[in-house]
Protein backbone atom coordinates (compact mmCIF):
# COMPACT_ATOMS: atom_id res chain seq x y z
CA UNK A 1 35.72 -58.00 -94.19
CA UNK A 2 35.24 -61.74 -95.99
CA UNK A 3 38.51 -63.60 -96.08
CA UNK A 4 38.05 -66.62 -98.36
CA UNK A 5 40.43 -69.56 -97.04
CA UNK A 6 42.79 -71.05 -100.01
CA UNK A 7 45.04 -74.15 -99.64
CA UNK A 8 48.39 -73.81 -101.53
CA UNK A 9 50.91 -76.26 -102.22
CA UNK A 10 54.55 -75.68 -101.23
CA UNK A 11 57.53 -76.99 -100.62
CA UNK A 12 56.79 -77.11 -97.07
CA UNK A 13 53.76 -78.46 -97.49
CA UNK A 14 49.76 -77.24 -97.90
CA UNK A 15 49.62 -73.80 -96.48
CA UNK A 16 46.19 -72.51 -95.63
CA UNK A 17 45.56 -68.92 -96.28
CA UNK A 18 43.02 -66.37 -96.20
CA UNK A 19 42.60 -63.38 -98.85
CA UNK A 20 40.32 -60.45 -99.41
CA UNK A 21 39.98 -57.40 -100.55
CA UNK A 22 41.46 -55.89 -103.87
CA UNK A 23 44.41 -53.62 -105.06
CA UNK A 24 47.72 -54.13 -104.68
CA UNK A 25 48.76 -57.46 -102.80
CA UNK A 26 49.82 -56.92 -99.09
CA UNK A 27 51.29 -60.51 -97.50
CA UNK A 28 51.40 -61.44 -93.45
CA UNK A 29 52.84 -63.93 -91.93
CA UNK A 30 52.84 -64.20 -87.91
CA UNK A 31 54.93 -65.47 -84.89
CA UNK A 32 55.78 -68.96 -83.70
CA UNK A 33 52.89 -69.98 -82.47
CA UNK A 34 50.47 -68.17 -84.09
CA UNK A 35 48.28 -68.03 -87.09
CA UNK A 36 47.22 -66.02 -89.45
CA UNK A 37 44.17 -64.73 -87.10
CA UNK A 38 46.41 -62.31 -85.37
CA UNK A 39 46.13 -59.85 -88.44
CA UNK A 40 42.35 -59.56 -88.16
CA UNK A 41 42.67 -55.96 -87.44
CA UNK A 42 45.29 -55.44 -90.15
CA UNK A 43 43.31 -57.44 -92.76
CA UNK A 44 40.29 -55.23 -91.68
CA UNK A 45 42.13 -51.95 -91.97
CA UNK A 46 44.10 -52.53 -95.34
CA UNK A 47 41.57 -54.69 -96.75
CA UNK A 48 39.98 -51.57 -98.05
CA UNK A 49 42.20 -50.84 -100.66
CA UNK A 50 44.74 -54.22 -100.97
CA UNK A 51 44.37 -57.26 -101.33
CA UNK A 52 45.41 -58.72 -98.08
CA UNK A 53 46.58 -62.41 -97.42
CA UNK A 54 46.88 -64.09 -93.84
CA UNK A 55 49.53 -66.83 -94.43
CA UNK A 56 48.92 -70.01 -91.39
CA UNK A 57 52.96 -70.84 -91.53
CA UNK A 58 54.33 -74.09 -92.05
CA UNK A 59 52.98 -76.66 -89.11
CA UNK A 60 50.84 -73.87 -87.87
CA UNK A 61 46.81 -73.05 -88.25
CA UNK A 62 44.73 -74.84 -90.83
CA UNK A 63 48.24 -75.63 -93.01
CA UNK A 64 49.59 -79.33 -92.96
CA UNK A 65 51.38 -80.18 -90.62
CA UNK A 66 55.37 -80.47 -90.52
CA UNK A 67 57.47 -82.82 -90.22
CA UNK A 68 60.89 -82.05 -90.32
CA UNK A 69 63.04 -79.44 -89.50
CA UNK A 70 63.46 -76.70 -92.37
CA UNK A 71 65.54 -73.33 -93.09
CA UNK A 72 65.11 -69.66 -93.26
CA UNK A 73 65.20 -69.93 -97.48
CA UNK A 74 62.73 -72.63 -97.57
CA UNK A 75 60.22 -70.37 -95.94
CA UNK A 76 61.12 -67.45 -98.47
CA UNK A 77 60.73 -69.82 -101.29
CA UNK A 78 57.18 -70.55 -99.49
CA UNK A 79 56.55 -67.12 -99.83
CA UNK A 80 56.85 -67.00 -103.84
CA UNK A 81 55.24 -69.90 -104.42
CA UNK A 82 51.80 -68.61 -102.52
CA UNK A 83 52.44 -65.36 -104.72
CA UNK A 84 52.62 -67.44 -108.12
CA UNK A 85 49.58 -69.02 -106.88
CA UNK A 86 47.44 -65.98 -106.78
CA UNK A 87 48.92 -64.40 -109.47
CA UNK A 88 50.88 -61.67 -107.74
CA UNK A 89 54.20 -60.27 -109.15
CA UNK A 90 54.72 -58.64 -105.95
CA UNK A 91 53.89 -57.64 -102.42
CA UNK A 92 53.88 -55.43 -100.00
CA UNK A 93 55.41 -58.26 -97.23
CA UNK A 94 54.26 -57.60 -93.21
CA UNK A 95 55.89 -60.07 -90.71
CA UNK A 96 56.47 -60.91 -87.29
CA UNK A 97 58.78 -62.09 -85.36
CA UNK A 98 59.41 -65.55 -87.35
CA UNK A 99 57.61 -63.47 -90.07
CA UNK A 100 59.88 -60.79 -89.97
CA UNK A 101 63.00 -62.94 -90.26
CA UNK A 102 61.80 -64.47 -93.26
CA UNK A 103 60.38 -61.12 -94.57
CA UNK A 104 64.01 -60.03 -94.15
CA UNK A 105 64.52 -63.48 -96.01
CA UNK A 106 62.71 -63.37 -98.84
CA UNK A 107 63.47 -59.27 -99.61
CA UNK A 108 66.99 -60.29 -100.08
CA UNK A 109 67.07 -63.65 -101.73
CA UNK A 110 64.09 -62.57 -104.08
CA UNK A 111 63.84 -58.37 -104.17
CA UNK A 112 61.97 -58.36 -107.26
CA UNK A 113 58.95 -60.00 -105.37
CA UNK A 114 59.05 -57.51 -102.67
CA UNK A 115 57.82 -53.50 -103.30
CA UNK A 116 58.39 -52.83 -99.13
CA UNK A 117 58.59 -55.05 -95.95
CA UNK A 118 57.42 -54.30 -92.58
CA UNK A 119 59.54 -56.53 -90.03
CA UNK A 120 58.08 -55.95 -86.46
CA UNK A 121 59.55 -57.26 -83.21
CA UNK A 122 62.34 -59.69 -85.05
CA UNK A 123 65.61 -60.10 -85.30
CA UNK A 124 68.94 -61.16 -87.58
CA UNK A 125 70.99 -62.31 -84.92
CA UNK A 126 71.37 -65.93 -83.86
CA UNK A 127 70.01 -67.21 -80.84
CA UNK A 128 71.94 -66.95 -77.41
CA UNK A 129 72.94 -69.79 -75.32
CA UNK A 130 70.35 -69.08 -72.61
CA UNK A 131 67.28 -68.80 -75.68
CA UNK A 132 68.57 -71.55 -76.91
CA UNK A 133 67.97 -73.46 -73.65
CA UNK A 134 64.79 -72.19 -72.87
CA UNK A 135 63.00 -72.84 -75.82
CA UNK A 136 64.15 -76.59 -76.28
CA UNK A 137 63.30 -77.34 -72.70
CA UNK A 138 59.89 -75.36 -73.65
CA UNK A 139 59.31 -77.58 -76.49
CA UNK A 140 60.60 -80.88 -74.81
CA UNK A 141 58.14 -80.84 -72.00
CA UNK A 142 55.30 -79.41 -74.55
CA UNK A 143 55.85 -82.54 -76.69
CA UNK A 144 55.77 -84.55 -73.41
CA UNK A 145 52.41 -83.49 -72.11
CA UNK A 146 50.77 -82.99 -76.13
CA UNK A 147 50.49 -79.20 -75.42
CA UNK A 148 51.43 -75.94 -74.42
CA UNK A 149 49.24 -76.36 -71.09
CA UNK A 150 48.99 -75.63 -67.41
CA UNK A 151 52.04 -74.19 -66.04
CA UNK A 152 53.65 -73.88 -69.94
CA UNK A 153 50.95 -71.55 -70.41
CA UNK A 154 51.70 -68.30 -68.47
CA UNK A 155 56.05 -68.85 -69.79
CA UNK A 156 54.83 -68.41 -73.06
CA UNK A 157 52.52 -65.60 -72.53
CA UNK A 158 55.55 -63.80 -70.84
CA UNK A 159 57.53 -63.87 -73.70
CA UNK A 160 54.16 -62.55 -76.20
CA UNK A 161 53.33 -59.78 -73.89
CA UNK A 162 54.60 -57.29 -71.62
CA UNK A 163 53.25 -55.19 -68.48
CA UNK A 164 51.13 -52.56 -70.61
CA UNK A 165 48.73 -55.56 -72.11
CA UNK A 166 48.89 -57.89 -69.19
CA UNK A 167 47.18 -54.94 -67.43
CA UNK A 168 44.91 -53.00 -69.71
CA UNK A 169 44.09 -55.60 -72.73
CA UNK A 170 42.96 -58.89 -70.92
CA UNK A 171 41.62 -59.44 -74.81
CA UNK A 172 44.90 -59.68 -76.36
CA UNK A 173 45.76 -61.97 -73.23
CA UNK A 174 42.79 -64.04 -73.93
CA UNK A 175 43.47 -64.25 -77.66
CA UNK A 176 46.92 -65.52 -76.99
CA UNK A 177 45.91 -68.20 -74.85
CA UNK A 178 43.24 -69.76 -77.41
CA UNK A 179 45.79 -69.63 -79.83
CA UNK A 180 47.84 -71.68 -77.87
CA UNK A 181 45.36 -74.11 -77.21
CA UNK A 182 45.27 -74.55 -81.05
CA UNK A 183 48.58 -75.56 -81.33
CA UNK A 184 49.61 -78.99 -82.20
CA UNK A 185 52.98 -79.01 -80.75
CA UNK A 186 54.18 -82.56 -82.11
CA UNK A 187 54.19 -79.82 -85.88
CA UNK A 188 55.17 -76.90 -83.95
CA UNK A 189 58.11 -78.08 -82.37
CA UNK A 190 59.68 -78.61 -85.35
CA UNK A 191 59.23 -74.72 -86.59
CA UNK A 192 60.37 -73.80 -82.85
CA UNK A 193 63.40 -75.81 -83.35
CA UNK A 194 63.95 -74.46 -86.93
CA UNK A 195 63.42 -70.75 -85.90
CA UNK A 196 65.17 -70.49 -82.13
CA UNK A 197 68.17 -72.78 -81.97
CA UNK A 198 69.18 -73.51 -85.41
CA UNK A 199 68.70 -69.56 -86.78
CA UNK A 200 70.70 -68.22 -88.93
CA UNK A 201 73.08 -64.97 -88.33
CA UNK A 202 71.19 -63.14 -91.21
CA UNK A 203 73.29 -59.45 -90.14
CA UNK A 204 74.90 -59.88 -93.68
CA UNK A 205 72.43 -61.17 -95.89
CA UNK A 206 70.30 -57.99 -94.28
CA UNK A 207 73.09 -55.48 -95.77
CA UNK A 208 72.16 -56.89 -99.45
CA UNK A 209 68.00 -55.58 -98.51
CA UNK A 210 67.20 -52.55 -101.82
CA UNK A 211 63.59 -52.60 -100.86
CA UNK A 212 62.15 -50.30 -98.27
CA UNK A 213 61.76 -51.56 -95.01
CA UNK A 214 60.43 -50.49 -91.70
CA UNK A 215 61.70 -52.39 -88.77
CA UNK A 216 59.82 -52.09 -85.85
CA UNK A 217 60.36 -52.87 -82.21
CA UNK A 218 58.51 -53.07 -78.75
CA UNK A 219 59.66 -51.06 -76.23
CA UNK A 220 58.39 -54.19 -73.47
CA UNK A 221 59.61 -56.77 -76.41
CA UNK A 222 61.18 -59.33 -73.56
CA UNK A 223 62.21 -61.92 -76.74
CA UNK A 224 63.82 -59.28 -79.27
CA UNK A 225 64.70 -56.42 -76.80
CA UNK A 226 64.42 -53.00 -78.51
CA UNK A 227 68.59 -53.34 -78.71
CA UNK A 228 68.24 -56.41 -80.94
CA UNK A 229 65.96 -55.54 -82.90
CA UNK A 230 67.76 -52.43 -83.76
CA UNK A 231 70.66 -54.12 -85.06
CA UNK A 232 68.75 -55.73 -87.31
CA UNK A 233 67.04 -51.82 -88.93
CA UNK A 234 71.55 -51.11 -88.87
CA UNK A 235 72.19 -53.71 -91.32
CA UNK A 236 69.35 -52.91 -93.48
CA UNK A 237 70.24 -50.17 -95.58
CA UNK A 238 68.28 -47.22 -95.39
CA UNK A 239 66.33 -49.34 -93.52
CA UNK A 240 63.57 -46.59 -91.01
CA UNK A 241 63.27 -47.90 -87.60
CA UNK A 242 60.31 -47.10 -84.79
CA UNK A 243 60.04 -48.09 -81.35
CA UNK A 244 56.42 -48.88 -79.93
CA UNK A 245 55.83 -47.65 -76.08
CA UNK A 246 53.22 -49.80 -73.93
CA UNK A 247 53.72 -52.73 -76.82
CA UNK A 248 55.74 -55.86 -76.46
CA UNK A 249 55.94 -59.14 -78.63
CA UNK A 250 53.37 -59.08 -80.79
CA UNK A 251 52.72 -55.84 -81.99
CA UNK A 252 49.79 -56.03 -84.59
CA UNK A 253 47.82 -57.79 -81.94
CA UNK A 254 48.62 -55.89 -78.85
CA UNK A 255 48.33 -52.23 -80.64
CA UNK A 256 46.36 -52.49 -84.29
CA UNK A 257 45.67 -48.66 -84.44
CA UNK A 258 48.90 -47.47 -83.78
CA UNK A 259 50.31 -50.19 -85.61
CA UNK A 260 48.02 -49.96 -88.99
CA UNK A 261 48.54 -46.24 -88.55
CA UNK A 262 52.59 -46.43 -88.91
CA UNK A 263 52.21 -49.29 -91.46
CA UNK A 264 49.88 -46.65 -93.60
CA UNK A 265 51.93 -43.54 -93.23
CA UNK A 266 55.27 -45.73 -94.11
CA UNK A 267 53.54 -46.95 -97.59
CA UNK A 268 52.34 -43.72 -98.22
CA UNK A 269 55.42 -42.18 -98.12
């Protein structure tokens, strides 16, 4: 399917994004360190009958780079504005990981944007102590050699994927690490920062959620453990919950047609 790229203007700056299709408006938004190229197979699938966009996140992609450090409801706000700019009311809202916090964001600070939201391998929780660690030295030594490169690469793969993709999708692997060679980590850092360390406990913000929601976990998920991830679907209210076998970290890329398929059957229902 065509995607036409659109720059936006927000208040975290020019966000690329790419849209297609027509019918009702279905929004993604990926991971830390990823763009809006992991939904290629989503954007394929549902571009049949939605309109689909692929949101490049703040710092991320083709968008401008950041540079400062930002919070969880200056990403939702993010979200409306690229919605006022094409003329949506509302969305159908698909995130991960960073997406899916903010999807759990921006149902709750602004529910009559949002007709569902599909929040896959994510949490409301704030970060641990030893997460907390990790990901600052991860970003310090990233900023000091201009990348994620050489022996940063295979760290951050670990945490993406688990033992089912390492062995049978050496595509998704591949796709991950050109991604990551796309990066420009002196922007980046500052969404790592924003998203690991300094995240919000959102447990009670979650409990205000009326839309439907799926939240949706990987069963090899070494970041958001299937636990974690569950306590998120608990504070949700009526909030349906799936665990993925053979899938870690980044679902949509790692399994599209079992992931398109739950995504359908949930909006159909």
């Amino acid at each position: 399917m065509d995607l036409v790229e659109q720059d936006i203007a927000t208040s975290l700056g020019r966000l690329q994004v790419r849209v297609g299709g027509e019918g009702p408006t279905m929004l993604f938004w990926p991971s830390l360190l990823m763009d809006g190229t992991m939904w290629a197979a989503q954007a394929e699938h549902f571009g049949v009958d939605h309109r689909v966009v692929l949101v490049d996140p703040p710092g991320h992609g083709g968008s401008e780079p950041l540079t400062r450090l930002f919070d969880f409801d200056e990403c939702a706000r993010c979200v409306v504005q690229v919605l006022d700019h094409l003329g949506a009311t509302t969305a159908d809202f698909v995130g991960n990981s960073w997406g899916g916090m903010i999807g759990a964001t921006v149902a709750a600070r602004f529910p009559e944007r949002v007709d569902s939201a599909v929040l896959m391998n994510c949490t409301a929780s704030p970060a641990p102590t030893r997460q907390r660690v990790e990901f600052a030295l991860l970003t310090a030594v990233a900023k000091l050699v201009g990348g994620i490169r050489g022996p940063l690469v295979k760290p951050v793969v670990d945490a993406f994927v688990g033992r089912t993709t390492r062995r049978e999708r050496p595509e998704v692997v591949a796709a991950i690490r050109a991604a990551l060679r796309r990066v420009d980590i002196a922007s980046a850092a500052w969404a790592v920062t924003s998203v690991v360390p300094r995240r919000p406990d959102q447990r009670d913000l979650a409990a205000t959620i009326r839309a439907r929601v799926l939240v949706v976990a990987g069963a090899e998920d070494a970041t958001f453990p299937v636990a974690e991830t569950r306590v998120m679907a608990d504070a949700i209210p009526g909030a349906r919950f799936v665990v993925l076998d053979r899938t870690a970290h980044l679902a949509g890329l790692e399994n599209p047609a079992e992931v398109n398929a739950l995504i359908s059957d949930f909006l159909a229902r």
